[in-house]
C-alpha atoms as a PDB file:
ATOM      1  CA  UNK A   1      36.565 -25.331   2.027  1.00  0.00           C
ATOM      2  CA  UNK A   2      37.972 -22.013   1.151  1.00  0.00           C
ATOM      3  CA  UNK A   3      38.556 -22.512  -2.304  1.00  0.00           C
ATOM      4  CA  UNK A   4      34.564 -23.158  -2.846  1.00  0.00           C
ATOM      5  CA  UNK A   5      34.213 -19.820  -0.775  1.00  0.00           C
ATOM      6  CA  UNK A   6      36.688 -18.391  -3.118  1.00  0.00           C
ATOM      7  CA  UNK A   7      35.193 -20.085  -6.440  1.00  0.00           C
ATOM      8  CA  UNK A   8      31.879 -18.267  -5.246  1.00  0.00           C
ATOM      9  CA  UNK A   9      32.745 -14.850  -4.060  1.00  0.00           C
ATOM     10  CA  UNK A  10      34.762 -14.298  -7.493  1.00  0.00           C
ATOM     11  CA  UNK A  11      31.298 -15.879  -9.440  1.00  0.00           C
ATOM     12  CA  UNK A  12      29.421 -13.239  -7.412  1.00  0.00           C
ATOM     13  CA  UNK A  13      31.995 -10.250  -7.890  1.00  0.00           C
ATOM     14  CA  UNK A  14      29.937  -8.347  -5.176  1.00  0.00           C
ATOM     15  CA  UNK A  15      32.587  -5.379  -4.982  1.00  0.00           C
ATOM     16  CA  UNK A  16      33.134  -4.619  -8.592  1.00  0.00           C
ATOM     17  CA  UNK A  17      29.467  -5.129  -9.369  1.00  0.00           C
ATOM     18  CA  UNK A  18      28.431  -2.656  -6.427  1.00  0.00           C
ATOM     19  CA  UNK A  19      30.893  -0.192  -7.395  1.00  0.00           C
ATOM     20  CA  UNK A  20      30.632   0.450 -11.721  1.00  0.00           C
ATOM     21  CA  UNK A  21      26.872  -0.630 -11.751  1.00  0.00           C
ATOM     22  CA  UNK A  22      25.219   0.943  -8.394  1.00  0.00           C
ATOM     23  CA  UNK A  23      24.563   4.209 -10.555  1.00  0.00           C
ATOM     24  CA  UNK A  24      23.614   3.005 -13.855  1.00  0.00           C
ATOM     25  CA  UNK A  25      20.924   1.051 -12.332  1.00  0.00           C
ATOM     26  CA  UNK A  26      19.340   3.597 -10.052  1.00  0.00           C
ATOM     27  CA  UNK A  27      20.148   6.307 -13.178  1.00  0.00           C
ATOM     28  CA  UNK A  28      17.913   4.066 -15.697  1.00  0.00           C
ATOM     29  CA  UNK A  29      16.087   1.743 -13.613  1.00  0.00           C
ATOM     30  CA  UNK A  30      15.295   3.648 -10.923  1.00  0.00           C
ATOM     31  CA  UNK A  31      15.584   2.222  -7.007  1.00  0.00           C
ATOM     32  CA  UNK A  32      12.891  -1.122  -7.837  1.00  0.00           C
ATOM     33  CA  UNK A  33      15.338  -2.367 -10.607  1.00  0.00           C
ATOM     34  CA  UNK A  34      17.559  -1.896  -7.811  1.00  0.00           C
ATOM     35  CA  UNK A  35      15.475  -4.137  -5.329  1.00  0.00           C
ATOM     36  CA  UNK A  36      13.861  -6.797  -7.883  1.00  0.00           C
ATOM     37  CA  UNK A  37      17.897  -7.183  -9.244  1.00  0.00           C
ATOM     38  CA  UNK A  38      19.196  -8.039  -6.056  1.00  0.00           C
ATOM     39  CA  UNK A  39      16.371 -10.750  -5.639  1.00  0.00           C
ATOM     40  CA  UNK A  40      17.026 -12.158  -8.889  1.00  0.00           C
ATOM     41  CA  UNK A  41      20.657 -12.005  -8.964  1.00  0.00           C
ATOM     42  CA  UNK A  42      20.722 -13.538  -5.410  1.00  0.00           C
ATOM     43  CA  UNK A  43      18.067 -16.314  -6.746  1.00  0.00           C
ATOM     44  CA  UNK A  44      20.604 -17.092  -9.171  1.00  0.00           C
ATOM     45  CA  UNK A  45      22.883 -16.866  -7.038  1.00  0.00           C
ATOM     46  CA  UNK A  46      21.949 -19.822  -4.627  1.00  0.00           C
ATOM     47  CA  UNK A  47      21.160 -21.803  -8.323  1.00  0.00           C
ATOM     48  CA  UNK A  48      24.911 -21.546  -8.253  1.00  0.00           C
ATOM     49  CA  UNK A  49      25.741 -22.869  -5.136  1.00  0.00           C
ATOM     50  CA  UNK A  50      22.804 -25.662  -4.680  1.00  0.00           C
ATOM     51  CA  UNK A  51      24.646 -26.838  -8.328  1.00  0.00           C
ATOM     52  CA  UNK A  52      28.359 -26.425  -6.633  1.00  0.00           C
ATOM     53  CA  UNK A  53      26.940 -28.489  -3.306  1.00  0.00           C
ATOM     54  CA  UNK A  54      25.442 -31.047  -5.213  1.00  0.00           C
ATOM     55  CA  UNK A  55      28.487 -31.927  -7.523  1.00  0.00           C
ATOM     56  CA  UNK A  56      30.670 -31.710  -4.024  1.00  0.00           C
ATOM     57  CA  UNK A  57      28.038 -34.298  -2.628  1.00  0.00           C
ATOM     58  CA  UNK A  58      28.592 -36.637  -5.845  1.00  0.00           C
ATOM     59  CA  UNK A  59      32.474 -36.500  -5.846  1.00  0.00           C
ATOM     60  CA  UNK A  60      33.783 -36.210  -2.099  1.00  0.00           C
ATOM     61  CA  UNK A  61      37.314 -35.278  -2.615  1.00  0.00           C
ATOM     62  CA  UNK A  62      40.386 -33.201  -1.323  1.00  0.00           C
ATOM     63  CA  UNK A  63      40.757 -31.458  -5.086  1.00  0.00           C
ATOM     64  CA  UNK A  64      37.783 -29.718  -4.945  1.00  0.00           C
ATOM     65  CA  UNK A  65      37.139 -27.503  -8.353  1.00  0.00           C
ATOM     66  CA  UNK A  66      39.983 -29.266  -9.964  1.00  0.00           C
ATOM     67  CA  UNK A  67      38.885 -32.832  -9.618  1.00  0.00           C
ATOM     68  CA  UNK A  68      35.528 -31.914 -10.279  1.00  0.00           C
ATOM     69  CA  UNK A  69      35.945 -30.373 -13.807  1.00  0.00           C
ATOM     70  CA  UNK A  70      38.387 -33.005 -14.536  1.00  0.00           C
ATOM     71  CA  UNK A  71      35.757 -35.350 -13.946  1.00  0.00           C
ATOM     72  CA  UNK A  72      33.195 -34.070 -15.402  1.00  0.00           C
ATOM     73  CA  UNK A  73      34.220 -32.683 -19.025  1.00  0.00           C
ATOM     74  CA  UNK A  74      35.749 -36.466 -20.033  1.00  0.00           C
ATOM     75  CA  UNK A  75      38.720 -37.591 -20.829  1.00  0.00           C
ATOM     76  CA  UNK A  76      39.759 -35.566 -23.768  1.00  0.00           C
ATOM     77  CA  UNK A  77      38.862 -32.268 -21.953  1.00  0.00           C
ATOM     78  CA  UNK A  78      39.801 -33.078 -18.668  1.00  0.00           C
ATOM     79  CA  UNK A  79      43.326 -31.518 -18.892  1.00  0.00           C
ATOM     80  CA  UNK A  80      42.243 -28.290 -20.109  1.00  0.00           C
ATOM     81  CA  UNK A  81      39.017 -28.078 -18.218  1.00  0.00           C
ATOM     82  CA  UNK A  82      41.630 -28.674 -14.942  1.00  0.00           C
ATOM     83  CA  UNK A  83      43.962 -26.296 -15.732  1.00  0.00           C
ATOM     84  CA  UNK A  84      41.263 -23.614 -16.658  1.00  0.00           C
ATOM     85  CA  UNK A  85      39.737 -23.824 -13.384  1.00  0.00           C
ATOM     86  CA  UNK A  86      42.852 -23.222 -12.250  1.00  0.00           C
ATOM     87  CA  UNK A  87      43.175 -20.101 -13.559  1.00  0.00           C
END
């Protein structure tokens, strides 16, 4: 369970993307690229984790992430696709 929650809070990157872009948005977007961004980022967002929860539905397993993109880039990739999850 926590290495989904981990998978997506390091997709999301809410603290580094607050932080450097807060001002460049509100400098050239003003505050409603601001609001509008947040909505679509967040819609995107929840694209991300209906995709994660379905694919955890299909393959039930302790390996989580691992097993997953073993599984699902084929045998020649799966070694690579493993370990680059892993990192």
């Amino acid at each position: 369970v926590f290495s989904n929650f981990a998978f997506s809070f390091s997709i999301i990157s809410v603290l580094t993307g607050i932080t450097t872009l807060y001002n460049t948005g509100l400098t050239f977007g003003g505050p409603i690229s601001l609001v509008y961004g947040w909505f679509i980022a967040g819609g995107f967002t929840m694209f991300v984790g209906l995709s994660m929860a379905e694919i955890c539905s299909s393959y039930p397993t302790s390996g989580g992430l691992y097993y997953w993109s073993a599984r699902l880039a084929g045998r020649n990739w799966a070694p690579f696709a493993s370990w680059f999850t892993g990192w």
